[in-house]
C-alpha atoms as a PDB file:
ATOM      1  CA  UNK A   1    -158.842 -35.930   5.999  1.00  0.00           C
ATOM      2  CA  UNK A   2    -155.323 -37.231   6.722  1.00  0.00           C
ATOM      3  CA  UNK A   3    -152.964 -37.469   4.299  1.00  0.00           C
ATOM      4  CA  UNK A   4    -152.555 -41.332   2.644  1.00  0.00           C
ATOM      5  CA  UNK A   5    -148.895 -40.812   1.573  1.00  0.00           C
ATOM      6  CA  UNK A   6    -147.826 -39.969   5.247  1.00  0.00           C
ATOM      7  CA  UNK A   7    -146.427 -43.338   6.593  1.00  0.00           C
ATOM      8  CA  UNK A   8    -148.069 -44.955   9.312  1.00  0.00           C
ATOM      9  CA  UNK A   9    -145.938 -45.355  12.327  1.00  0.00           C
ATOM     10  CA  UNK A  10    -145.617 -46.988  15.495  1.00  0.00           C
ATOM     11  CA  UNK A  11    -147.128 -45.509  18.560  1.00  0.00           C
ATOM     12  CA  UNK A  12    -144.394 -46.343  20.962  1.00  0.00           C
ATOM     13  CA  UNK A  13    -141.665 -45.851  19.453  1.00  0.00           C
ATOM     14  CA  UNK A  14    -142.419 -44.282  15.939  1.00  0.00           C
ATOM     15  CA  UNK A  15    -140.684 -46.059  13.902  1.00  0.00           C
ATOM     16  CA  UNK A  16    -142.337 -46.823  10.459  1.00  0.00           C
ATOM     17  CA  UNK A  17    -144.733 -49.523  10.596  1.00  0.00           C
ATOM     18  CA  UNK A  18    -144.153 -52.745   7.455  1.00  0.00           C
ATOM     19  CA  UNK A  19    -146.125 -55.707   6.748  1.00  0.00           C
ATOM     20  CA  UNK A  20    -143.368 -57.091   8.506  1.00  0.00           C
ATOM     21  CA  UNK A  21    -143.934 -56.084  11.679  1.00  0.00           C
ATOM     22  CA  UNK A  22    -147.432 -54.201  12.170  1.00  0.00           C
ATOM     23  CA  UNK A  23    -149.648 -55.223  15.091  1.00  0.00           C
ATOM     24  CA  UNK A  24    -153.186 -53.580  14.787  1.00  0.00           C
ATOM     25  CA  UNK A  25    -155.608 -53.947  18.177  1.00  0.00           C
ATOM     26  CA  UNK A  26    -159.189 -54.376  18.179  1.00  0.00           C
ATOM     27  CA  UNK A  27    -159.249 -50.441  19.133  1.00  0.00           C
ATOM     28  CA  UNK A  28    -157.255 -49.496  15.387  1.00  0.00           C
ATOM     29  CA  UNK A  29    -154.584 -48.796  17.136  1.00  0.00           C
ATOM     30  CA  UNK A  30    -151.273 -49.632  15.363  1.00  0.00           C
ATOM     31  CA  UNK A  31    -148.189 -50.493  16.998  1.00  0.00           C
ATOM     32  CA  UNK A  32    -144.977 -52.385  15.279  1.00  0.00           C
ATOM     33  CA  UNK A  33    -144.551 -55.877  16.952  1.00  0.00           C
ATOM     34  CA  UNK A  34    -141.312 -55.539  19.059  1.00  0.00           C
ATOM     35  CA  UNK A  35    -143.169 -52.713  21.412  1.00  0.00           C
ATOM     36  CA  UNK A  36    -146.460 -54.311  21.203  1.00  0.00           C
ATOM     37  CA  UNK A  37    -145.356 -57.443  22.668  1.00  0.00           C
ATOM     38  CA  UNK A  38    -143.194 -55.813  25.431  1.00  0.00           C
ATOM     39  CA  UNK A  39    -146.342 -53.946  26.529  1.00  0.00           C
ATOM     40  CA  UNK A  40    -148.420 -56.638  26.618  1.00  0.00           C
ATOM     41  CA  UNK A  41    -146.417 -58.577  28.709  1.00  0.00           C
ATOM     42  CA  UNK A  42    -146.693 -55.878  31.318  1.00  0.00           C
ATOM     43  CA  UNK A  43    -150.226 -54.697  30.686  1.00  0.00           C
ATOM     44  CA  UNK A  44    -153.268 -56.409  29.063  1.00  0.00           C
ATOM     45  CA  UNK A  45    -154.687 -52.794  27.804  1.00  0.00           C
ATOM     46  CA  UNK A  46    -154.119 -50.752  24.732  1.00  0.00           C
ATOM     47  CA  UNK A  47    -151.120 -48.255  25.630  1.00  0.00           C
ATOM     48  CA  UNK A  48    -153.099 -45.423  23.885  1.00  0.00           C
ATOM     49  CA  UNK A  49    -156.792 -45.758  24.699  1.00  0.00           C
ATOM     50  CA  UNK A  50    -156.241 -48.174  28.099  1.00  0.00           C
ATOM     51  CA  UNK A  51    -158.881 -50.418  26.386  1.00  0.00           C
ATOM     52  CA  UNK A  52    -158.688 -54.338  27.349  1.00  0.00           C
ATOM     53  CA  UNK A  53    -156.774 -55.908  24.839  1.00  0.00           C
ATOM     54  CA  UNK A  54    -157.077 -59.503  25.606  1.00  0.00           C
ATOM     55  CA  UNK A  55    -160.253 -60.410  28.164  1.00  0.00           C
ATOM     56  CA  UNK A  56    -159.677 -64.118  28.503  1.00  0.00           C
ATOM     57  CA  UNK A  57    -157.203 -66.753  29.046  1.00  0.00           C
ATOM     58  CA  UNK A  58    -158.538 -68.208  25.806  1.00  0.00           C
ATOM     59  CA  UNK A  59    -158.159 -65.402  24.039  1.00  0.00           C
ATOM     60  CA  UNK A  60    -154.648 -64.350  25.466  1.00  0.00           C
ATOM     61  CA  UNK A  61    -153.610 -68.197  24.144  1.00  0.00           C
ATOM     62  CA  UNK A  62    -154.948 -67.079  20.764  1.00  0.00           C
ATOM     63  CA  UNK A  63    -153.147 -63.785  20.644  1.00  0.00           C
ATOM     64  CA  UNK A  64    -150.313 -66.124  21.961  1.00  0.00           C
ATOM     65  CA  UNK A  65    -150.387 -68.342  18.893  1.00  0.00           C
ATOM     66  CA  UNK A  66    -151.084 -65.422  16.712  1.00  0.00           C
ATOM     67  CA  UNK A  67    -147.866 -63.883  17.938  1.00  0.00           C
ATOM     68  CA  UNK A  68    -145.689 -66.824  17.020  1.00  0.00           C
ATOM     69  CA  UNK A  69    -147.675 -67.114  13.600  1.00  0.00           C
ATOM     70  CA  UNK A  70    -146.425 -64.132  12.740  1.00  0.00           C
ATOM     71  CA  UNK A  71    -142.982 -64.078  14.296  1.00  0.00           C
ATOM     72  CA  UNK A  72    -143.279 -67.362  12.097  1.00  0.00           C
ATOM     73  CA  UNK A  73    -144.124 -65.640   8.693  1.00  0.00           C
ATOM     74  CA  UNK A  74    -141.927 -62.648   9.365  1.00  0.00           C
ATOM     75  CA  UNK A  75    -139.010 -65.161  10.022  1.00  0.00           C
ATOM     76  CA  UNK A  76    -139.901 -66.895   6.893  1.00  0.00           C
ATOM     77  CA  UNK A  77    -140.237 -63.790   4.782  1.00  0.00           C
ATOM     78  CA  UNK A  78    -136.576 -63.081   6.610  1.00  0.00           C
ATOM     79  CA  UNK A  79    -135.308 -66.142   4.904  1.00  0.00           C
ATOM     80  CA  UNK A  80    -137.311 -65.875   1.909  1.00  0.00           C
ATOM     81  CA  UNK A  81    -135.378 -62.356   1.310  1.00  0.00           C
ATOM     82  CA  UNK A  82    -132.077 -64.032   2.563  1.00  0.00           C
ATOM     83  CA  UNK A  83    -132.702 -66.699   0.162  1.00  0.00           C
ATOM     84  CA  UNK A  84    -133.358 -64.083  -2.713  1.00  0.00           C
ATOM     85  CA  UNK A  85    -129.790 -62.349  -1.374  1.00  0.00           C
ATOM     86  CA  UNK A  86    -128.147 -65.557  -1.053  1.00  0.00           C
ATOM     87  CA  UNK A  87    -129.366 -66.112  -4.938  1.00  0.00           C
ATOM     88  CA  UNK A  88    -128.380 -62.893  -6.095  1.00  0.00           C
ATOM     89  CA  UNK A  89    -124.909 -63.339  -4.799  1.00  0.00           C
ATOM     90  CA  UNK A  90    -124.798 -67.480  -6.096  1.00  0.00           C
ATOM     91  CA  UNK A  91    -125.720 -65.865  -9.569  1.00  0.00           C
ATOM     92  CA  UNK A  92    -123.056 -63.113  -9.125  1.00  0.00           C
ATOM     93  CA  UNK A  93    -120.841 -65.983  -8.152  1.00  0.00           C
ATOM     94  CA  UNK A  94    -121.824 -67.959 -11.058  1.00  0.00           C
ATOM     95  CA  UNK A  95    -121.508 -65.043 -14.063  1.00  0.00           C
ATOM     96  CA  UNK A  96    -118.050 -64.433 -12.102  1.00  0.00           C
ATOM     97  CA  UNK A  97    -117.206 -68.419 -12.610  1.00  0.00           C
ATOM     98  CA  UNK A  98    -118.286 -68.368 -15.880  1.00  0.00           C
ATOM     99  CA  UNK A  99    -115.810 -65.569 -16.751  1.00  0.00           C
ATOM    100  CA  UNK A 100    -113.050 -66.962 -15.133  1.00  0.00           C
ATOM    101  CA  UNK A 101    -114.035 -70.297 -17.197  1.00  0.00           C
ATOM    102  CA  UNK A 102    -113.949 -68.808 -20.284  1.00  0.00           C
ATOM    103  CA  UNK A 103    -110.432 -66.568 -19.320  1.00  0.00           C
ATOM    104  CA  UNK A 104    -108.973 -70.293 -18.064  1.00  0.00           C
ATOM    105  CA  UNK A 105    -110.040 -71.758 -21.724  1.00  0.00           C
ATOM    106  CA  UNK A 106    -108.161 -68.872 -23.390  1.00  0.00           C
ATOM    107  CA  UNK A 107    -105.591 -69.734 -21.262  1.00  0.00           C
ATOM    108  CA  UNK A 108    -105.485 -73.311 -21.678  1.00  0.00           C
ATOM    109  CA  UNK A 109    -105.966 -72.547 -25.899  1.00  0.00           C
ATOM    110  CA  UNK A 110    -102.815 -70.001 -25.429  1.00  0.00           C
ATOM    111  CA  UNK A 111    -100.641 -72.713 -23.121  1.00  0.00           C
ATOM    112  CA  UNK A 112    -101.535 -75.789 -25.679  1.00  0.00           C
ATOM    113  CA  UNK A 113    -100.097 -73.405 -28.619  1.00  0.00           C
ATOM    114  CA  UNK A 114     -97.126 -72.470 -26.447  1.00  0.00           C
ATOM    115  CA  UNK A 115     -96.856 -76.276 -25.944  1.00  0.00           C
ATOM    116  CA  UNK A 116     -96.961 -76.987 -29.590  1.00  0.00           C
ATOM    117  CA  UNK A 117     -94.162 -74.438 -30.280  1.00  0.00           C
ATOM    118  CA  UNK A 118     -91.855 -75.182 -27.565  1.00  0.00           C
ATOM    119  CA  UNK A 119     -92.236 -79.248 -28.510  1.00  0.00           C
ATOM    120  CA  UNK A 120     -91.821 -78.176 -32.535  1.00  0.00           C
ATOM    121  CA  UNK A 121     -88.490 -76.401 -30.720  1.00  0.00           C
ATOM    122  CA  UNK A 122     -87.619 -79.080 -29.051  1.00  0.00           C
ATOM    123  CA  UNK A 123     -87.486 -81.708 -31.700  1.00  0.00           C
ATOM    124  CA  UNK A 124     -85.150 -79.041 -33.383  1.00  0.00           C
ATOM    125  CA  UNK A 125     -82.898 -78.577 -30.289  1.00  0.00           C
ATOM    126  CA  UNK A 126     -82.694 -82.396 -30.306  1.00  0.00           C
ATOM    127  CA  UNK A 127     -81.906 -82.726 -33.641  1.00  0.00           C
ATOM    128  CA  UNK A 128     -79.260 -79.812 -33.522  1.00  0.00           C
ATOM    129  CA  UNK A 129     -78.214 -81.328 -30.721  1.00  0.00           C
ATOM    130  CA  UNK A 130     -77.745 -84.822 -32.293  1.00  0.00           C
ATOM    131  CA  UNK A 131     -75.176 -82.445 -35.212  1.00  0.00           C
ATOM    132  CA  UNK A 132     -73.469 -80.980 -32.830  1.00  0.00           C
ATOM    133  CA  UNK A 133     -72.322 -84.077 -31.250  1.00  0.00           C
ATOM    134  CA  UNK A 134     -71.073 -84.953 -34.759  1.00  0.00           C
ATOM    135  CA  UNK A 135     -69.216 -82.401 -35.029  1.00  0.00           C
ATOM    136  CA  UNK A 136     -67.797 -82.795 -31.909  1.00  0.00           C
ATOM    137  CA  UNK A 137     -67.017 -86.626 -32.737  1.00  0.00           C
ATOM    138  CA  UNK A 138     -65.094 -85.636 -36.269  1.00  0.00           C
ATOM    139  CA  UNK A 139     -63.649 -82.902 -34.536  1.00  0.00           C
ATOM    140  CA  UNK A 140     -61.965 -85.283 -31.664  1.00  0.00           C
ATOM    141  CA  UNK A 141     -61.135 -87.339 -34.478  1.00  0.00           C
ATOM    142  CA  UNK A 142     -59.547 -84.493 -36.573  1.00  0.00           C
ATOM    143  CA  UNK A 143     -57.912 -83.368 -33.048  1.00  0.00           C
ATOM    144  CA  UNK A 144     -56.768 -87.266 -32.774  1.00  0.00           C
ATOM    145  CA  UNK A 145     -55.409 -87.446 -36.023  1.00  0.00           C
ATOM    146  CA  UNK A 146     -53.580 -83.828 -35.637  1.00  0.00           C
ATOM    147  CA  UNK A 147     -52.256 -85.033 -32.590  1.00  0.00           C
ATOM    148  CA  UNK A 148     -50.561 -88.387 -33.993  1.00  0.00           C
ATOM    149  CA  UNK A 149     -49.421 -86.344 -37.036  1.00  0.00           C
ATOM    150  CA  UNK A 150     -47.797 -83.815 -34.986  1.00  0.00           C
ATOM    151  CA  UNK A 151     -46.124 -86.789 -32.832  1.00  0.00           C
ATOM    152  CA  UNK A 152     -45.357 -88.809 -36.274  1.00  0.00           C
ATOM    153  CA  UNK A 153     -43.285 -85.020 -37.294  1.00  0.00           C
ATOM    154  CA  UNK A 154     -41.540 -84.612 -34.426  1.00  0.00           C
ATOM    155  CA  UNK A 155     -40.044 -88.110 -34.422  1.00  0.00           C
ATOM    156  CA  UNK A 156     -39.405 -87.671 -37.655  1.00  0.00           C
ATOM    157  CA  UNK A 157     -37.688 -84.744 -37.024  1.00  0.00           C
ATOM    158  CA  UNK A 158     -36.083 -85.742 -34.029  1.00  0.00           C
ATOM    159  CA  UNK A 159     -35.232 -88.804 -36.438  1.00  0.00           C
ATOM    160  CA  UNK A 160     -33.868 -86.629 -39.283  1.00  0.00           C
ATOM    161  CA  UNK A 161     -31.909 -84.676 -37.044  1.00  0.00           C
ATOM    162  CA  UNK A 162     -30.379 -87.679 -35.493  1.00  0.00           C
ATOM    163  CA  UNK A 163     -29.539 -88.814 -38.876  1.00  0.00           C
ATOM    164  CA  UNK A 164     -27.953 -85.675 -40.256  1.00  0.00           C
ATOM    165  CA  UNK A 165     -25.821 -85.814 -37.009  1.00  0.00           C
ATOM    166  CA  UNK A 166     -24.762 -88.745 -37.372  1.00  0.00           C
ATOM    167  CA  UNK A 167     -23.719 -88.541 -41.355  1.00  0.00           C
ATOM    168  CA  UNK A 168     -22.316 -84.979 -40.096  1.00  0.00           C
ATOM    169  CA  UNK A 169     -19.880 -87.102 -37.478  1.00  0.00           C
ATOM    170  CA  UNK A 170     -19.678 -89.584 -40.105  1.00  0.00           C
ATOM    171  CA  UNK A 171     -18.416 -87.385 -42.779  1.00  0.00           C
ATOM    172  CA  UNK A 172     -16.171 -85.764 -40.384  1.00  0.00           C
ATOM    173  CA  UNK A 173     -14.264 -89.209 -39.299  1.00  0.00           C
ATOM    174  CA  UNK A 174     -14.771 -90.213 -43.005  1.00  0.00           C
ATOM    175  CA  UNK A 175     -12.692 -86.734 -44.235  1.00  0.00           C
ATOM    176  CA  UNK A 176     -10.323 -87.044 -41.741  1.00  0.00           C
ATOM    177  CA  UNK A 177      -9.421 -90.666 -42.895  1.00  0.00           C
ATOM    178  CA  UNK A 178      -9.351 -89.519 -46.263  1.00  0.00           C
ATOM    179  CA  UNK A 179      -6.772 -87.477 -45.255  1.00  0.00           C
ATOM    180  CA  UNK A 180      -4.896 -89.401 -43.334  1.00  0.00           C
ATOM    181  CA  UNK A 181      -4.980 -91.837 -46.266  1.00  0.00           C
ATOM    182  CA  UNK A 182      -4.628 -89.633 -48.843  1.00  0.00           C
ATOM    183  CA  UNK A 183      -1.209 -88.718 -47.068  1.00  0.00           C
ATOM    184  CA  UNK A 184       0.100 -91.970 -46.224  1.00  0.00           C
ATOM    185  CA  UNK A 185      -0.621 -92.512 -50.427  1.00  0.00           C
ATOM    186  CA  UNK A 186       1.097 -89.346 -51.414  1.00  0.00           C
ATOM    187  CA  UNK A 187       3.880 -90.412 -49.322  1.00  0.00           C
ATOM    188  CA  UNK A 188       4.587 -94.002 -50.588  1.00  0.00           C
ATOM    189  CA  UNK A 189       4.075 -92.424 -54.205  1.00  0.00           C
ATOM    190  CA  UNK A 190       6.833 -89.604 -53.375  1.00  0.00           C
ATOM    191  CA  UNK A 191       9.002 -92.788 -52.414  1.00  0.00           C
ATOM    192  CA  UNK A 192       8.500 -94.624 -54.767  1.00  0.00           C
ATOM    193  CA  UNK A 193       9.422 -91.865 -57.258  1.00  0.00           C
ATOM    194  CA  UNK A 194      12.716 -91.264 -55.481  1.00  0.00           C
ATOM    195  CA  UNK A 195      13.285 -95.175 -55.535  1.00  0.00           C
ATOM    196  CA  UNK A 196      12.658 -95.098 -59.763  1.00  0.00           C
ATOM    197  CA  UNK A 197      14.432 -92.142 -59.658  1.00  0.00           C
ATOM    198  CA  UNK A 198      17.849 -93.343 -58.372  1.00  0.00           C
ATOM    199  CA  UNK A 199      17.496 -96.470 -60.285  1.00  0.00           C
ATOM    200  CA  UNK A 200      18.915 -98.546 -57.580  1.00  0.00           C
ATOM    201  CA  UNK A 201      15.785-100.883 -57.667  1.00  0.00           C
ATOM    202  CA  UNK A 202      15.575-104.386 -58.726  1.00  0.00           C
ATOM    203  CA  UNK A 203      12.426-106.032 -60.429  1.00  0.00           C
ATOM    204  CA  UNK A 204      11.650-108.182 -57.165  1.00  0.00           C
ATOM    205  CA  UNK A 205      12.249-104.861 -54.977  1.00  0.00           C
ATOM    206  CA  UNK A 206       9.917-103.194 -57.123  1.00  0.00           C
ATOM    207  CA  UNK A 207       7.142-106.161 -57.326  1.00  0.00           C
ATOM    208  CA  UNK A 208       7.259-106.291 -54.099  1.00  0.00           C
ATOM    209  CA  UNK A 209       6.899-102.398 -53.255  1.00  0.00           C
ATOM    210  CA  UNK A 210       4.387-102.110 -55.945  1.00  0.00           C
ATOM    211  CA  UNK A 211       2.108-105.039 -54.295  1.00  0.00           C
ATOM    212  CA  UNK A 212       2.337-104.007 -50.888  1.00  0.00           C
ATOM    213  CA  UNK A 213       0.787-100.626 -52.394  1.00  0.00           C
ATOM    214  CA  UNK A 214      -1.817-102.414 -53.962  1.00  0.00           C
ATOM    215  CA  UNK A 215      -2.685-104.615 -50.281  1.00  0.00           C
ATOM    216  CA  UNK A 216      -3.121-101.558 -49.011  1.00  0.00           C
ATOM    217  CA  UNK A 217      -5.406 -99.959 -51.627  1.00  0.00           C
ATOM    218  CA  UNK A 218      -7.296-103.582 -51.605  1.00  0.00           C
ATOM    219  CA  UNK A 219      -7.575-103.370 -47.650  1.00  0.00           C
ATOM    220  CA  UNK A 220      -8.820 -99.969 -48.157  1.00  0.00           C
ATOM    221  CA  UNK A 221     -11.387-101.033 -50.142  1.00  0.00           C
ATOM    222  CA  UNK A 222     -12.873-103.588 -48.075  1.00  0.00           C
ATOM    223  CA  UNK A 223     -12.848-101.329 -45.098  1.00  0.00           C
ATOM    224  CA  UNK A 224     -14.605 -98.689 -46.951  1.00  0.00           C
ATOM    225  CA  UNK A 225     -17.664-101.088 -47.888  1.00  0.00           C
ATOM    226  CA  UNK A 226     -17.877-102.951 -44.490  1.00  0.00           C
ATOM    227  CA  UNK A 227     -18.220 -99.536 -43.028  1.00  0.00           C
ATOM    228  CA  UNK A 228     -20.193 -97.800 -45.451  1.00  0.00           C
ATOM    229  CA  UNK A 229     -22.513-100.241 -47.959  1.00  0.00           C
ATOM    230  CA  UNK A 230     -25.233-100.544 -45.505  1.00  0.00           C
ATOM    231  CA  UNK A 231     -26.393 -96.569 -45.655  1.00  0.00           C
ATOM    232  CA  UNK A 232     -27.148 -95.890 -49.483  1.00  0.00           C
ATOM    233  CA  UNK A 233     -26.643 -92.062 -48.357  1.00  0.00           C
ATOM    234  CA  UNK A 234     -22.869 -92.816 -48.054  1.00  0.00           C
ATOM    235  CA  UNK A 235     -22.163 -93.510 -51.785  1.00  0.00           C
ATOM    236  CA  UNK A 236     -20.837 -90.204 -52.579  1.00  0.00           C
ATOM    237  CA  UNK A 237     -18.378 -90.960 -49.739  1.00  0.00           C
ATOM    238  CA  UNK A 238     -17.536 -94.293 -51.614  1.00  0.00           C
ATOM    239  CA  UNK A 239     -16.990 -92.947 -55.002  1.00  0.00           C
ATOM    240  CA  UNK A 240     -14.767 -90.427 -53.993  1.00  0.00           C
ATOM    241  CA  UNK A 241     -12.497 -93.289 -51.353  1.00  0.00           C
ATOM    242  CA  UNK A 242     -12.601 -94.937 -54.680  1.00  0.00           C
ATOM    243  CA  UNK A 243     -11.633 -92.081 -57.366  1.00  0.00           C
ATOM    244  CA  UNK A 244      -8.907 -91.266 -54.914  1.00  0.00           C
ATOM    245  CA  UNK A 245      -7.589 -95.437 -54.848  1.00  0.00           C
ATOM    246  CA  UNK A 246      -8.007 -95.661 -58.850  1.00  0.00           C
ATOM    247  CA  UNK A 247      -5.635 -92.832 -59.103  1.00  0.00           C
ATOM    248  CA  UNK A 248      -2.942 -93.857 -56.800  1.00  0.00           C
ATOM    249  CA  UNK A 249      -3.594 -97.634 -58.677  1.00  0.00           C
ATOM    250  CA  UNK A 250      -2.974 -95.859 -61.459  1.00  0.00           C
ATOM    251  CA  UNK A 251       0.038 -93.868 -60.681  1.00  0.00           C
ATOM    252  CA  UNK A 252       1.677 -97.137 -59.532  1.00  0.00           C
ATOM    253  CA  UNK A 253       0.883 -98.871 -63.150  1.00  0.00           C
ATOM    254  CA  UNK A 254       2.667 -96.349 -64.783  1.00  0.00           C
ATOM    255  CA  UNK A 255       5.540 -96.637 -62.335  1.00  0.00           C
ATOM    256  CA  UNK A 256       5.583 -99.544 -62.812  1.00  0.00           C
ATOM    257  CA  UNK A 257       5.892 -99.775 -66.115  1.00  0.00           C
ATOM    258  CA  UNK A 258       8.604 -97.298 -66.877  1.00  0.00           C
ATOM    259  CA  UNK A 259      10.816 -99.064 -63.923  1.00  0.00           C
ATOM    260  CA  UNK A 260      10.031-102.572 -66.412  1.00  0.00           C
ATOM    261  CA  UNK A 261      11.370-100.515 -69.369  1.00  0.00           C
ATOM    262  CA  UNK A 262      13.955 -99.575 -67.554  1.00  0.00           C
ATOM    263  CA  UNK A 263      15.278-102.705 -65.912  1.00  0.00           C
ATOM    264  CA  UNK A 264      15.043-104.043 -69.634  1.00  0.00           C
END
């Protein structure tokens, strides 16, 4: 008794015989398709036993038709499996897409966060932003402000300087008139002691010395406050022109009055 487990295989070409693809003649002999229908094409007898495998015309159409039947359903159990393949992979495809869906909505939840936090960052930027250009503004207008005060002291300076030069070459001409004054004073004093002195003096001589002295302090005067009144810094150069003409006025009063007392 042969063994059921053993696979059944071609007679040709012993390959293993399928559903798919296992041609059985009328003498139980099996054969897969491919060699069965090369032989036949050749030979109308059964490659093992020589027995007549199709005896008509009729019969061969049959066999005919039966072969494309099956080439038929083993075609169509082809695509059947290739469909089954083809849905394997689509699911495959599918579990894959559905992965990548739900990694692209963690995604998206991550970048809409990241969105939130960069606009929340944003708005502060802006608004720092907006300070800083406040600052900036005061600070130009500090800058501004420096810049005019810095401008306003060096005119000053400039203007203070120019001043003290000019009282400095004031005082100098105004000491060296003094001087010259004081001098020209001493001397018409020392003359007119040596006139009272010798006595040789008569009251009109001396009236009209002792007036002449006094146009000259008078002229004095004037010249000193024409030159001198406008600039209120110059008073201290006044007072003293005028200390030194109220003492030569009043060294001539008491000349005068001891050449009256003598005359008399």
């Amino acid at each position: 008794m042969a063994d059921t487990n053993e696979p059944v295989t071609c007679c040709i070409c012993s390959d293993e015989l399928t559903l798919k693809n296992l041609v059985t003649t009328e003498c139980n002999h099996q054969f897969c398709s491919d060699c069965f229908w090369k032989w036949i094409k050749t030979k109308n007898s059964c490659p093992c036993c020589r027995k007549s495998l199709l005896k008509t015309d009729e019969e061969q159409k049959e066999q005919e038709e039966m072969r494309k039947i099956l080439d038929m359903r083993a075609q169509i159990i082809r695509d059947v499996e290739a469909a089954f393949e083809e849905e394997e992979r689509l699911k495959y495809i599918c579990s894959g897409l559905l992965r990548e869906e739900k990694n692209l909505g963690q995604i998206i939840h991550s970048l809409r966060k990241e969105s939130l936090r960069l606009s929340k960052n944003l708005v502060k930027l802006e608004l720092q932003n907006e300070k800083n250009k406040q600052i900036k503004e005061k600070l130009e207008k500090y800058k501004t402000e420096l810049l005019k005060k810095e401008v306003m002291r060096e005119l000053l300076s400039k203007k203070i300087c120019s001043k003290k030069e000019k009282q400095t070459h004031i005082d100098s001409l105004a000491s060296k008139k003094i001087q010259k004054i004081t001098e020209d004073l001493e001397l018409r004093s020392r003359q007119l002691r040596r006139v009272i002195s010798s006595g040789q003096i008569t009251e009109e001589q001396h009236e009209n010395y002792v007036n002449a002295i006094y146009d000259y302090i008078n002229q004095f005067r004037n010249d000193v406050h024409i030159e001198y009144d406008d600039n209120p810094s110059n008073q201290e150069l006044i007072n003293q022109y005028w200390n030194i003409t109220m003492n030569v006025e009043n060294m001539v009063n008491v000349a005068r009055r001891r050449i009256t007392s003598n005359l008399r």
